[in-house]
Protein backbone atom coordinates (compact mmCIF):
# COMPACT_ATOMS: atom_id res chain seq x y z
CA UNK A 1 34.11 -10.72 31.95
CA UNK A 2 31.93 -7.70 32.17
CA UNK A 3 28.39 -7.69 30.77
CA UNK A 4 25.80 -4.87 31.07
CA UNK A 5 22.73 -5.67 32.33
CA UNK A 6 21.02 -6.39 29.44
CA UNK A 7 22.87 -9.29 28.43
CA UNK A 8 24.02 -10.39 32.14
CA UNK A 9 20.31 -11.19 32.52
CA UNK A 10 19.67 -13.68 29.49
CA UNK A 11 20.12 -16.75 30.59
CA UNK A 12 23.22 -18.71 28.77
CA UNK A 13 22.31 -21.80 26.60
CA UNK A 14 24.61 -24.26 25.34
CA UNK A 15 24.87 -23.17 21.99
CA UNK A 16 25.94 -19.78 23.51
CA UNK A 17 28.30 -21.26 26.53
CA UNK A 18 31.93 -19.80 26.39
CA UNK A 19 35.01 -20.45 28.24
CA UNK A 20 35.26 -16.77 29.09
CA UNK A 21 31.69 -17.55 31.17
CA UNK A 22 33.15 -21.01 32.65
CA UNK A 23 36.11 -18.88 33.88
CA UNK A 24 34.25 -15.76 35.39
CA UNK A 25 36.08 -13.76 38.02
CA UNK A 26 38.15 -17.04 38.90
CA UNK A 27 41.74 -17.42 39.26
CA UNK A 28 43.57 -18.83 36.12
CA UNK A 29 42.86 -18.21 32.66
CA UNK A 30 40.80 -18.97 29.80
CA UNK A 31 41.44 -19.39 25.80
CA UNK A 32 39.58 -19.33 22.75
CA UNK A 33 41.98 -20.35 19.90
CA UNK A 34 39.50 -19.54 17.47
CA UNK A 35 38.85 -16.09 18.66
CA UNK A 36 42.47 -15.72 19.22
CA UNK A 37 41.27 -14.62 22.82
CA UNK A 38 42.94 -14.76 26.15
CA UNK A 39 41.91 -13.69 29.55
CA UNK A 40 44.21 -14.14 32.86
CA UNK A 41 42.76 -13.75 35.89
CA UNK A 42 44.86 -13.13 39.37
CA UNK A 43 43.05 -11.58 42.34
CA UNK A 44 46.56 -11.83 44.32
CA UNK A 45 48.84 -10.09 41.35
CA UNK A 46 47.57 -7.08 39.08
CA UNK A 47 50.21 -7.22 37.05
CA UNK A 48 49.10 -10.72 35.27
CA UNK A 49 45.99 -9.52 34.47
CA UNK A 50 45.28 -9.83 30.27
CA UNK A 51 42.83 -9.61 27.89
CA UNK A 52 44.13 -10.37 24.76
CA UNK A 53 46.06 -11.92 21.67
CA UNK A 54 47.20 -15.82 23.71
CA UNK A 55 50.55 -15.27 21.39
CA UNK A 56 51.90 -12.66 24.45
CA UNK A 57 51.68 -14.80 26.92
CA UNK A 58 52.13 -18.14 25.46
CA UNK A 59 55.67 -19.82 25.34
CA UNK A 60 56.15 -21.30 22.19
CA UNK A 61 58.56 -23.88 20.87
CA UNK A 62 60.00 -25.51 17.84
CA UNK A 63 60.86 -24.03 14.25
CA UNK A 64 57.10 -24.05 12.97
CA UNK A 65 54.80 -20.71 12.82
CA UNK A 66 51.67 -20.32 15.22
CA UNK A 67 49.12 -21.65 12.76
CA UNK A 68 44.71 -21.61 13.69
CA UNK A 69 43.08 -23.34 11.43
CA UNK A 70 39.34 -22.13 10.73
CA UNK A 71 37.03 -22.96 13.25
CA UNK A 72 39.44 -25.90 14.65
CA UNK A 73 41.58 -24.03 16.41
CA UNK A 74 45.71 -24.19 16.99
CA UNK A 75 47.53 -26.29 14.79
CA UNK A 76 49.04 -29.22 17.34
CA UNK A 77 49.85 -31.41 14.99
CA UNK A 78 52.28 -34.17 15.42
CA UNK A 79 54.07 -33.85 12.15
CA UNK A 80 54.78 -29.95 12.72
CA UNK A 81 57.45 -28.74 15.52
CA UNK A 82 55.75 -27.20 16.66
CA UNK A 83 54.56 -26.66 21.21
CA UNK A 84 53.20 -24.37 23.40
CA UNK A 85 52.99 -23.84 27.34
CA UNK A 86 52.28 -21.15 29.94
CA UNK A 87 54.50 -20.03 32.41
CA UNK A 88 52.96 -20.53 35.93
CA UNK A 89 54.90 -17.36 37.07
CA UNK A 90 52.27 -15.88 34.77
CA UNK A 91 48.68 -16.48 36.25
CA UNK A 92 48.12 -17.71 39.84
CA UNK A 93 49.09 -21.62 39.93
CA UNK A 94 47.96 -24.09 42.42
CA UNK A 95 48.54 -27.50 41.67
CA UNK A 96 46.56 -28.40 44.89
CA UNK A 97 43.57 -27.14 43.97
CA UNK A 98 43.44 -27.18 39.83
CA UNK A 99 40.80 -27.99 37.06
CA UNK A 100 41.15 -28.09 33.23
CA UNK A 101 38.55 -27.85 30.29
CA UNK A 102 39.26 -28.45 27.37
CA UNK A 103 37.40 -28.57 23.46
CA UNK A 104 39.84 -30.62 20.38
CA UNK A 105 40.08 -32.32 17.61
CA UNK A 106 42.35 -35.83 17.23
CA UNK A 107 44.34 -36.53 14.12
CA UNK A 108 44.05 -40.07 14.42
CA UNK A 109 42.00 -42.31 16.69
CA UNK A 110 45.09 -44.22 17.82
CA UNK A 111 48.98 -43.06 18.17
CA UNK A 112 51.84 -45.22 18.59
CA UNK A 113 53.03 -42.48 21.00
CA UNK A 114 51.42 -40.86 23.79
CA UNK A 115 49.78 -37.87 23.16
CA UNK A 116 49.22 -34.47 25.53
CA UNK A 117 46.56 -32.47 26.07
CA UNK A 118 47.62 -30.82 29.25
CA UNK A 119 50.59 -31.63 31.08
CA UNK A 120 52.10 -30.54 35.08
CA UNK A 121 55.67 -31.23 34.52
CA UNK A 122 56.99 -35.15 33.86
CA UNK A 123 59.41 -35.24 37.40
CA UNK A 124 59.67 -38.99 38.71
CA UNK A 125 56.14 -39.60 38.20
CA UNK A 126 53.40 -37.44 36.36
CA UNK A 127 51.59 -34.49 38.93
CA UNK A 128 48.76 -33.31 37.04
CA UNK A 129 48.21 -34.55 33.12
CA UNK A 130 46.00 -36.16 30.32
CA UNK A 131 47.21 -37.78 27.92
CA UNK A 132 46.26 -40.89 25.06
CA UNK A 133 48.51 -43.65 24.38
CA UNK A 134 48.52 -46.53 21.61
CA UNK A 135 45.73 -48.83 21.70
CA UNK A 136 43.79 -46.76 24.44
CA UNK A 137 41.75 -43.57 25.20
CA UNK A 138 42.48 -40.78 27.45
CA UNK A 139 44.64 -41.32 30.65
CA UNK A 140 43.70 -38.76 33.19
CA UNK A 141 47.21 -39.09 35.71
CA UNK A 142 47.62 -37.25 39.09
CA UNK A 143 50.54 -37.67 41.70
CA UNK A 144 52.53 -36.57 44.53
CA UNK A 145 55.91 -36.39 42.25
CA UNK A 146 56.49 -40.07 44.01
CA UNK A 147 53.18 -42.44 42.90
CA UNK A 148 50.78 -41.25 40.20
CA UNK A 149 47.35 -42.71 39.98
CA UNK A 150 46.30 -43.68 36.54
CA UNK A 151 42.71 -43.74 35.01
CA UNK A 152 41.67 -44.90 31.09
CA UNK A 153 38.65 -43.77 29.43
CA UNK A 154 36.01 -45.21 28.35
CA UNK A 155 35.11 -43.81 25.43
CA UNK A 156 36.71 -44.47 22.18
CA UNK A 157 37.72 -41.54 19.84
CA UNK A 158 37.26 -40.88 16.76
CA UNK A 159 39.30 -38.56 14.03
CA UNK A 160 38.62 -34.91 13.52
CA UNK A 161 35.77 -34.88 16.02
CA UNK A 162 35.42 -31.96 18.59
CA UNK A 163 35.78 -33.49 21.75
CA UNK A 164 35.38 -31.81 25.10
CA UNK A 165 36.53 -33.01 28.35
CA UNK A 166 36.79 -31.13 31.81
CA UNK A 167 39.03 -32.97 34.98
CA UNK A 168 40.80 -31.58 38.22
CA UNK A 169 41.59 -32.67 41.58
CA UNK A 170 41.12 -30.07 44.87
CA UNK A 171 40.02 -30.67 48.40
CA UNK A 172 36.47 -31.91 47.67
CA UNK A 173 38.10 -34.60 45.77
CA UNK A 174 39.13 -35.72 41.95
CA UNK A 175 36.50 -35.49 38.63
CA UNK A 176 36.87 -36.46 35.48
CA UNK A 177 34.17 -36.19 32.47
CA UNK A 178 34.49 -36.55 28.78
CA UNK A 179 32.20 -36.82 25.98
CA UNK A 180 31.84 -40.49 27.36
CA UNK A 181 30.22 -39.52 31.15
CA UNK A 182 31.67 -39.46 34.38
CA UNK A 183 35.11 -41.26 34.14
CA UNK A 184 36.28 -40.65 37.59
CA UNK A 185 34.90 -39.36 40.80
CA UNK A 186 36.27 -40.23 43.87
CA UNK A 187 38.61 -39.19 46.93
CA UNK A 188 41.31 -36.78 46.50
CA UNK A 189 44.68 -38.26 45.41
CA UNK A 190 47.25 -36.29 46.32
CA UNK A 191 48.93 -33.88 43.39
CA UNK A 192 52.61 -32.77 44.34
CA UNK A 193 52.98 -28.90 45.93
CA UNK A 194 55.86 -28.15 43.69
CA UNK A 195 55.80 -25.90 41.05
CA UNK A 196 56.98 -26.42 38.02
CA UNK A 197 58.15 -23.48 35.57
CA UNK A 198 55.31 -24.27 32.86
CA UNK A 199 52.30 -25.83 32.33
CA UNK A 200 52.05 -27.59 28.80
CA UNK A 201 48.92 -26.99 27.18
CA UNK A 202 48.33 -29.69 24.11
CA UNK A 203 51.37 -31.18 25.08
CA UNK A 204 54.75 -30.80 27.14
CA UNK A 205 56.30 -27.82 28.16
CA UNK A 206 59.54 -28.51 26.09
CA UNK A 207 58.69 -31.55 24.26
CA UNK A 208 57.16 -31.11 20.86
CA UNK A 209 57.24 -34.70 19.84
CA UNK A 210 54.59 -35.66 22.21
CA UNK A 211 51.79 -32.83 21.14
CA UNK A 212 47.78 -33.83 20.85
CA UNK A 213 48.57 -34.72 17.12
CA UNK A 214 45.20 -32.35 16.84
CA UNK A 215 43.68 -29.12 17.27
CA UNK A 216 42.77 -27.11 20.39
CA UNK A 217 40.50 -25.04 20.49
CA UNK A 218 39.40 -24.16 23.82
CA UNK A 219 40.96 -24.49 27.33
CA UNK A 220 40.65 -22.61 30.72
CA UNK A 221 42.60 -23.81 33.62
CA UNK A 222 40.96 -22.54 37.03
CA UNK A 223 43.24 -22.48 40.16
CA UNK A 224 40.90 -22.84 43.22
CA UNK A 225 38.37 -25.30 44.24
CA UNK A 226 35.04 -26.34 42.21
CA UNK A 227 32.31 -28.31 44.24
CA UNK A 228 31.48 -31.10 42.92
CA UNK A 229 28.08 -30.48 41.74
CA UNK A 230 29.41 -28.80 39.31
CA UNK A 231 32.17 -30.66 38.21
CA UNK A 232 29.86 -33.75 37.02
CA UNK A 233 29.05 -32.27 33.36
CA UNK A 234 31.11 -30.85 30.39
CA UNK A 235 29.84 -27.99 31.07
CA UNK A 236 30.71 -27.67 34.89
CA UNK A 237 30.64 -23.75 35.98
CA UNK A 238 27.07 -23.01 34.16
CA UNK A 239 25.22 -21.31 35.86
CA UNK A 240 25.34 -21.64 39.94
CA UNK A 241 22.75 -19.86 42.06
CA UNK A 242 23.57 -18.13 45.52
CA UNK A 243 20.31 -17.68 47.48
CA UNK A 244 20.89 -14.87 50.57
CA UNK A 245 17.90 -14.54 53.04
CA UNK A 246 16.39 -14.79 56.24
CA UNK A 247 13.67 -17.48 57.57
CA UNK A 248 11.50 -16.97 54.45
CA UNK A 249 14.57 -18.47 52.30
CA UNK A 250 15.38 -21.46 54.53
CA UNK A 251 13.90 -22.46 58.32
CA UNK A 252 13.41 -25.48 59.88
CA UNK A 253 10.26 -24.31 61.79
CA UNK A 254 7.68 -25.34 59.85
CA UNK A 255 8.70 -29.18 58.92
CA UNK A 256 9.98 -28.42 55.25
CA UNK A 257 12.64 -29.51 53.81
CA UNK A 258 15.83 -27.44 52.43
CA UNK A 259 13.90 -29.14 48.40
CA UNK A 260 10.81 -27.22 49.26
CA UNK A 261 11.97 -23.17 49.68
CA UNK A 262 12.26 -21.37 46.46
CA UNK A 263 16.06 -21.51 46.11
CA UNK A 264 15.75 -25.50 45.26
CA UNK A 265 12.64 -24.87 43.10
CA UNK A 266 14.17 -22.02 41.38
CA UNK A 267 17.03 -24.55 40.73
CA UNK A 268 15.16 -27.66 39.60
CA UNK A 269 13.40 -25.79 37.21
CA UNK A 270 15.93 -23.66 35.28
CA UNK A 271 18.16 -26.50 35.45
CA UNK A 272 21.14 -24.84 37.73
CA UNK A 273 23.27 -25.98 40.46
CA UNK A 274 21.76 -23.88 43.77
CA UNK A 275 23.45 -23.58 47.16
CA UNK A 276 20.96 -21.84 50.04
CA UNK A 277 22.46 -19.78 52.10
CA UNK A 278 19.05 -18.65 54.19
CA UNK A 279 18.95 -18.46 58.09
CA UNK A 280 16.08 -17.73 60.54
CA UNK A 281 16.37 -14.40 61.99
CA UNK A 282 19.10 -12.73 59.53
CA UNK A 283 18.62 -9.19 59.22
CA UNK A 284 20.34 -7.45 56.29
CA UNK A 285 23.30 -6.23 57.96
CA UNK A 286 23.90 -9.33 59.22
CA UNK A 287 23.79 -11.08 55.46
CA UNK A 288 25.98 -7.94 54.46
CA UNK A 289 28.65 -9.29 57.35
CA UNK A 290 28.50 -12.58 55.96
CA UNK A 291 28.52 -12.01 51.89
CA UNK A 292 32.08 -13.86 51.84
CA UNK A 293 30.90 -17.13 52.66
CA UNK A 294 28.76 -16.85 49.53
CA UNK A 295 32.38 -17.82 47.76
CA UNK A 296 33.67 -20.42 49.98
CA UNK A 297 32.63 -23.33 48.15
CA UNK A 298 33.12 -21.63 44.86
CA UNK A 299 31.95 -18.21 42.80
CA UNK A 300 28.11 -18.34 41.77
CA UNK A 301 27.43 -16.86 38.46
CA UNK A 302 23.84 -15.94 39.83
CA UNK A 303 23.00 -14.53 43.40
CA UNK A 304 19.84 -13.24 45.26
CA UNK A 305 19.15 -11.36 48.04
CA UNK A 306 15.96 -11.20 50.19
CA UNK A 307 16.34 -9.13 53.28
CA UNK A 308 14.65 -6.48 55.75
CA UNK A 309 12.09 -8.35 57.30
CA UNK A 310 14.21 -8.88 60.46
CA UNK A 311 15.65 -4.78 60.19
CA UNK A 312 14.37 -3.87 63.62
CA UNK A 313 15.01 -1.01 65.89
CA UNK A 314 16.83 -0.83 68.87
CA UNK A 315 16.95 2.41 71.22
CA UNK A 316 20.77 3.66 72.36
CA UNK A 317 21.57 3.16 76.13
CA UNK A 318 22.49 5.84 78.73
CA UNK A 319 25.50 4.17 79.97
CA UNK A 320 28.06 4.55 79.36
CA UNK A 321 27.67 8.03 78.17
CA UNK A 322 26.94 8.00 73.82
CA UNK A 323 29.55 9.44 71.90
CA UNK A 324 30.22 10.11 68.51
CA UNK A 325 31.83 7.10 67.97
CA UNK A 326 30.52 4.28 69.94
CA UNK A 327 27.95 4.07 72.54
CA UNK A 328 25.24 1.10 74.43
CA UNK A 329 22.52 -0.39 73.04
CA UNK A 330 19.38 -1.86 74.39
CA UNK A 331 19.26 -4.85 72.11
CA UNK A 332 22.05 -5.63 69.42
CA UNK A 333 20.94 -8.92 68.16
CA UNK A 334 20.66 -8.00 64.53
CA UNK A 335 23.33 -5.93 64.49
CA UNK A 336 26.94 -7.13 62.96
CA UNK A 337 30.25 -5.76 62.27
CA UNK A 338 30.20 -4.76 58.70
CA UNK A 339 26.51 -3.96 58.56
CA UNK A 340 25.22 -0.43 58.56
CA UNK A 341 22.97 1.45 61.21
CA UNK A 342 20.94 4.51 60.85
CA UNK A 343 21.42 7.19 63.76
CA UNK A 344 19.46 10.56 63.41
CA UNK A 345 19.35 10.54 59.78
CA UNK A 346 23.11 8.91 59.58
CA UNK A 347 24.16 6.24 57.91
CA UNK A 348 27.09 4.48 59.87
CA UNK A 349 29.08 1.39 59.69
CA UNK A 350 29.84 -0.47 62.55
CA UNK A 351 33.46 -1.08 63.25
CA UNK A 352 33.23 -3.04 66.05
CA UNK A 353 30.45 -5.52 68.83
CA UNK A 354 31.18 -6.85 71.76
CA UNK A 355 27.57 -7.79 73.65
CA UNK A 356 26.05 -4.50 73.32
CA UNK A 357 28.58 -2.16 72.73
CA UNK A 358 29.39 -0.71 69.36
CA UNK A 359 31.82 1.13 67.79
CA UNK A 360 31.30 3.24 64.45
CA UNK A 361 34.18 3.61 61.64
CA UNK A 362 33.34 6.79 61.12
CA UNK A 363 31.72 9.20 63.69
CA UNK A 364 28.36 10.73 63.93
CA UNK A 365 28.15 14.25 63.59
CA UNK A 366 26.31 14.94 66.80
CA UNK A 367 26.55 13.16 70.24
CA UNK A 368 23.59 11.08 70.19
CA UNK A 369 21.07 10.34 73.42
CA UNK A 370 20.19 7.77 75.40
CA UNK A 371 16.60 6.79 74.18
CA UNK A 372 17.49 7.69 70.53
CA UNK A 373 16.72 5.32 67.65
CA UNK A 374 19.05 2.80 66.39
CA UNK A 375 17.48 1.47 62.61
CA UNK A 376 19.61 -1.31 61.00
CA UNK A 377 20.14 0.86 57.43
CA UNK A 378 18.50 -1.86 54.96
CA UNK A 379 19.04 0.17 51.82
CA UNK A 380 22.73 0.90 52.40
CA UNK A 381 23.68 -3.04 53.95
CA UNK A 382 21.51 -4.09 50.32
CA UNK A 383 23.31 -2.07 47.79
CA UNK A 384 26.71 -3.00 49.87
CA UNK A 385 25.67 -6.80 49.61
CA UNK A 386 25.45 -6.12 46.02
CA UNK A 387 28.57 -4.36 44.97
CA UNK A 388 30.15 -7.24 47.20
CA UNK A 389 29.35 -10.25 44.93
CA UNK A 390 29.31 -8.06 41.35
CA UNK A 391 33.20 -7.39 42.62
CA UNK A 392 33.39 -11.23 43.71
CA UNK A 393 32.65 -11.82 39.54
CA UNK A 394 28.58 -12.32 40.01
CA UNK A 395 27.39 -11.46 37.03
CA UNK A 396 23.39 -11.46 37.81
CA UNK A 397 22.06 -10.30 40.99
CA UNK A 398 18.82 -10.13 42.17
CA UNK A 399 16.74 -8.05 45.33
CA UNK A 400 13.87 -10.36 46.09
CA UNK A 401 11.14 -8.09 47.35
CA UNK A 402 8.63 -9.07 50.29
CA UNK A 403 5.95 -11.16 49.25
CA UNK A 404 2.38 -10.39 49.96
CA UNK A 405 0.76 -11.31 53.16
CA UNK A 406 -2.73 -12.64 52.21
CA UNK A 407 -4.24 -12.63 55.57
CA UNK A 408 -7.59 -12.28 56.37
CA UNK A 409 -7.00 -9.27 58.34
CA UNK A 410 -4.01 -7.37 58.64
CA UNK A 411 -2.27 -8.27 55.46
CA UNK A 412 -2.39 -7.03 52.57
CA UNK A 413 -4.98 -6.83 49.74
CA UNK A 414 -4.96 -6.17 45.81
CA UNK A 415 -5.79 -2.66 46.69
CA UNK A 416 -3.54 -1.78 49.47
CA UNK A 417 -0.10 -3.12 51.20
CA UNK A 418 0.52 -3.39 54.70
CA UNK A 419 2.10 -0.56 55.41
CA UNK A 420 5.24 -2.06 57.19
CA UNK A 421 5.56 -4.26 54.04
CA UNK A 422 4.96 -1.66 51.72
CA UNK A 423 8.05 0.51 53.46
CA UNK A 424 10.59 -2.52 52.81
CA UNK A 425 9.40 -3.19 49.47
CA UNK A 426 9.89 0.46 48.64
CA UNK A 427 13.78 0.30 50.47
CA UNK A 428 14.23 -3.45 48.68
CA UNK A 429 13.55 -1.99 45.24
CA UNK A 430 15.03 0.98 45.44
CA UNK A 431 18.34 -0.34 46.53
CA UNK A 432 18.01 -3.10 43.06
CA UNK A 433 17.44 0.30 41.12
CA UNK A 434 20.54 2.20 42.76
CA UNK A 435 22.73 -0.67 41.98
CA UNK A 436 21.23 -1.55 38.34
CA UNK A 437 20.00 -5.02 39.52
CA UNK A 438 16.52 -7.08 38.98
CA UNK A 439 13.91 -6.43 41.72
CA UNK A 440 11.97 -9.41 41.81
CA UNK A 441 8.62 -7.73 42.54
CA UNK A 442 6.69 -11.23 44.57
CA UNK A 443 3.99 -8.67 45.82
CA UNK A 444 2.67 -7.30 42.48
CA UNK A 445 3.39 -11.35 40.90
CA UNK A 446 1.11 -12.82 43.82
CA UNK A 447 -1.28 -9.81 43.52
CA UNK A 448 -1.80 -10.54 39.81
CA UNK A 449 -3.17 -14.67 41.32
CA UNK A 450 -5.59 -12.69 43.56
CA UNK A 451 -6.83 -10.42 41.11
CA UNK A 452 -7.38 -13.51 38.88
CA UNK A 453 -9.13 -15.73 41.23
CA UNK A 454 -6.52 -18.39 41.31
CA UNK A 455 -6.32 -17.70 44.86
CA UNK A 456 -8.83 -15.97 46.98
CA UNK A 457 -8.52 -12.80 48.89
CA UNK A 458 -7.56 -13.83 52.64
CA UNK A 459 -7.29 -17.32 52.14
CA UNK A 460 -3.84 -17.68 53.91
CA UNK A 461 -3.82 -21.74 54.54
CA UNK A 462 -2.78 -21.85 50.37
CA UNK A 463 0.59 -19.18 51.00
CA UNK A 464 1.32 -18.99 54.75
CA UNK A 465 1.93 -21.21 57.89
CA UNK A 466 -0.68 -19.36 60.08
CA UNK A 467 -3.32 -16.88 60.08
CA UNK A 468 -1.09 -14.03 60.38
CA UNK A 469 2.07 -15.74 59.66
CA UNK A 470 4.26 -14.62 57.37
CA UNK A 471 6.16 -17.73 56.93
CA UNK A 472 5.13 -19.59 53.51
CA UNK A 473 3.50 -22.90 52.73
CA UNK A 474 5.50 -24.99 50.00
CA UNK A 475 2.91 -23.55 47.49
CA UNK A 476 3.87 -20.38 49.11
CA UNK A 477 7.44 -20.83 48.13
CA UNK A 478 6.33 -22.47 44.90
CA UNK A 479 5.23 -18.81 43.90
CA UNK A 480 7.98 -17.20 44.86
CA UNK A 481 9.97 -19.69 43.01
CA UNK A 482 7.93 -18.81 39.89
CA UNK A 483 8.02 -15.16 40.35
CA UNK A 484 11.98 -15.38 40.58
CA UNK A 485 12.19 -18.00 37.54
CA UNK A 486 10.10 -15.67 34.87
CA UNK A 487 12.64 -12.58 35.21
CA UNK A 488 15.86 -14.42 36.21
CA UNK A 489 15.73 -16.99 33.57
């Protein structure tokens, strides 16, 4: 789902948590029954892509009308005939990797027949389904098509009461919640490959005996993997924070731990699952060549970036002989395939590395000489970084900018910024402006402690490692953690 800035940058209470949010830029698809909204996501086929009316693209079945009843939501009950399903031809299916959510409303508290609220075909033995029977609460079922392994609920249900409940099974293992707690956890049990024509949502595909008996009103059904940090809660994909840097996001230098840098604080206090993705010595271009593994584990809904500290320059070599496409370097240790260089003024991405030769994907338009300057391009590999996880379905980004050096000497002061500093601030923020994204300004937010003698000027043992080391203290990071918090969330 698209959001302008604006409204991207609010952060997302409870009261205003949707399943269009919980489904993002993920595979699968997400319904609001009382909206009478639908959105199907497929990053592999174009052509199932929707955002609409659920009646054209649901399969329905039985002589009864499609019938949403106020704020409830579709009309499952047992005494109409009355089904519905989703072909899996129709959004991208994976019954490997494959997590429901789901918000409804029971009839009854008890049945003397079992009752669906998602189903993966019935074939030997259930794959994939949740269900309640007589005399007991939910079953969540998953199984290879030969054994199914069976769980029972807890909690005990209770007519026309919204319920929610979110359960799936992947590589990183098998979670169910309800409104009850954590009802399973464990080791993944193995879910059958096949695929099945439809998935039946509030019931079976072709069955409409067997139907919740209730109202649905919300359900999104993601096909890829979820960590499990964030499967633990009924509300499982809120917000998840990415964290991108060099050593001042994560090092092991200094004896801290991974709980003391500002991606954990920033995490602990706004209450969001963070993963830190920080390594000593990154320059930008090399964060640019790794954005992907940002979305490994699973799409954050929030991502920063704080690069350019390690943008060096390197000189070009005199042999072999520079060309317009490729030539030597002296040193190439910050450089990557996929980042981008600056040669004479150009802005070039590099195609290809082996030790210290490059090759550029496009060409320069002049031969360049030995001796000349090689600048990693910071602005370019940041705004790149950022259109790379807004297209991954990101839907607040953030350009950290350098944080002020409060040496005794050397630093900067409230009056003026290092000059070196100052130049990657100035390439930091203008890259957030370019690209419409929050530049987290940590110079003017540490500046304002200074200037209000929380801290004193040149006292670097309360921010920083060493005299004239840039590398922060856990207060240190503690700031930055603050300045971060009060304009991401």
């Amino acid at each position: 789902m698209n959001m302008g800035l604006a409204s991207a940058m609010q952060p997302r209470s409870k009261a205003g948590f949707d399943v269009f949010a919980m489904l993002g830029a993920r595979d699968g698809f997400a319904i609001d029954f009382t909206q009478s909204r639908m959105i199907v996501n497929d990053a592999a086929n174009a052509a199932n892509t929707f955002d609409g009316d659920p009646q054209a693209k649901l399969t329905t079945y039985g002589a009864d009308a499609w019938q949403v009843d106020g704020g409830k939501g579709l009309n499952l009950s047992a005494a109409r005939d009355f089904a519905i399903a989703m072909s899996t031809a129709a959004f991208p299916y994976d019954p490997t990797a494959l997590h429901i959510y789901a918000k409804f409303t029971l009839n009854a508290a008890d049945s003397v027949d079992q009752r669906y609220l998602f189903m993966v075909d019935n074939v030997g033995n259930d794959r994939f389904a949740m269900y309640t029977t007589s005399g007991a609460g939910f079953r969540l079922v998953t199984g290879d098509g030969v054994s199914a392994d069976t769980e029972v609920s807890t909690h005990a249900l209770v007519p026309d009461t919204p319920y929610r409940m979110f359960f799936g099974a992947d590589a990183h293992g098998r979670t169910w919640v309800d409104e009850g707690g954590i009802q399973t956890n464990d080791q993944l049990h193995q879910v059958a490959a096949a695929t099945p024509l439809h998935v039946g949502l509030g019931g079976y595909p072709d069955q409409v005996l067997r139907v919740l008996d209730g109202h649905l009103a919300e359900i999104v059904v993601i096909c890829g993997d979820v960590i499990p940090a964030r499967r633990l809660t009924l509300q499982p994909l809120a917000p998840y924070y990415a964290a991108e840097g060099d050593s001042h996001t994560f090092n092991v230098s200094f004896g801290m731990g991974e709980g003391e840098f500002y991606p954990s604080l920033v995490g602990a206090a706004s209450g969001v699952t963070e993963r830190n993705f920080g390594s000593s010595g990154q320059s930008s271009a090399k964060m640019l060549a790794d954005v992907g593994s940002l979305f490994v584990e699973d799409i954050p809904g929030i991502a920063s970036i704080y690069a350019g500290s390690n943008d060096t320059i390197t000189q070009i070599a005199a042999t072999p002989a520079p060309s317009v496409s490729g030539f030597s370097v002296v040193n190439a240790d910050k450089l990557a395939v996929g980042g981008w260089v600056l040669v004479n003024g150009e802005s070039r991405k590099i195609a290809a590395l082996v030790g210290l030769d490059l090759v550029l994907e496009l060409p320069l338009s002049a031969v360049p000489v030995a001796g000349d300057d090689l600048a990693i391009d910071t602005f370019t590999n940041i705004t790149q970084w950022i259109q790379a996880v807004k297209a991954a379905g990101v839907e607040r980004v953030a350009v950290i900018g350098s944080h002020y050096l409060n040496f005794a000497s050397g630093g900067d002061t409230v009056d003026v910024e290092q000059s070196l500093r100052a130049s990657v601030r100035q390439t930091q923020k203008a890259a957030a402006l370019a690209e419409g994204v929050t530049y987290v300004d940590t110079y003017d937010y540490m500046r304002t402690l200074v200037l209000s003698g929380a801290v004193a000027q040149g006292d670097w043992a309360i921010w920083h490692q060493g005299a004239t080391n840039t590398h922060l203290t856990a207060a240190g990071e503690q700031v930055l953690a603050d300045a971060i918090s009060a304009v991401m969330f």
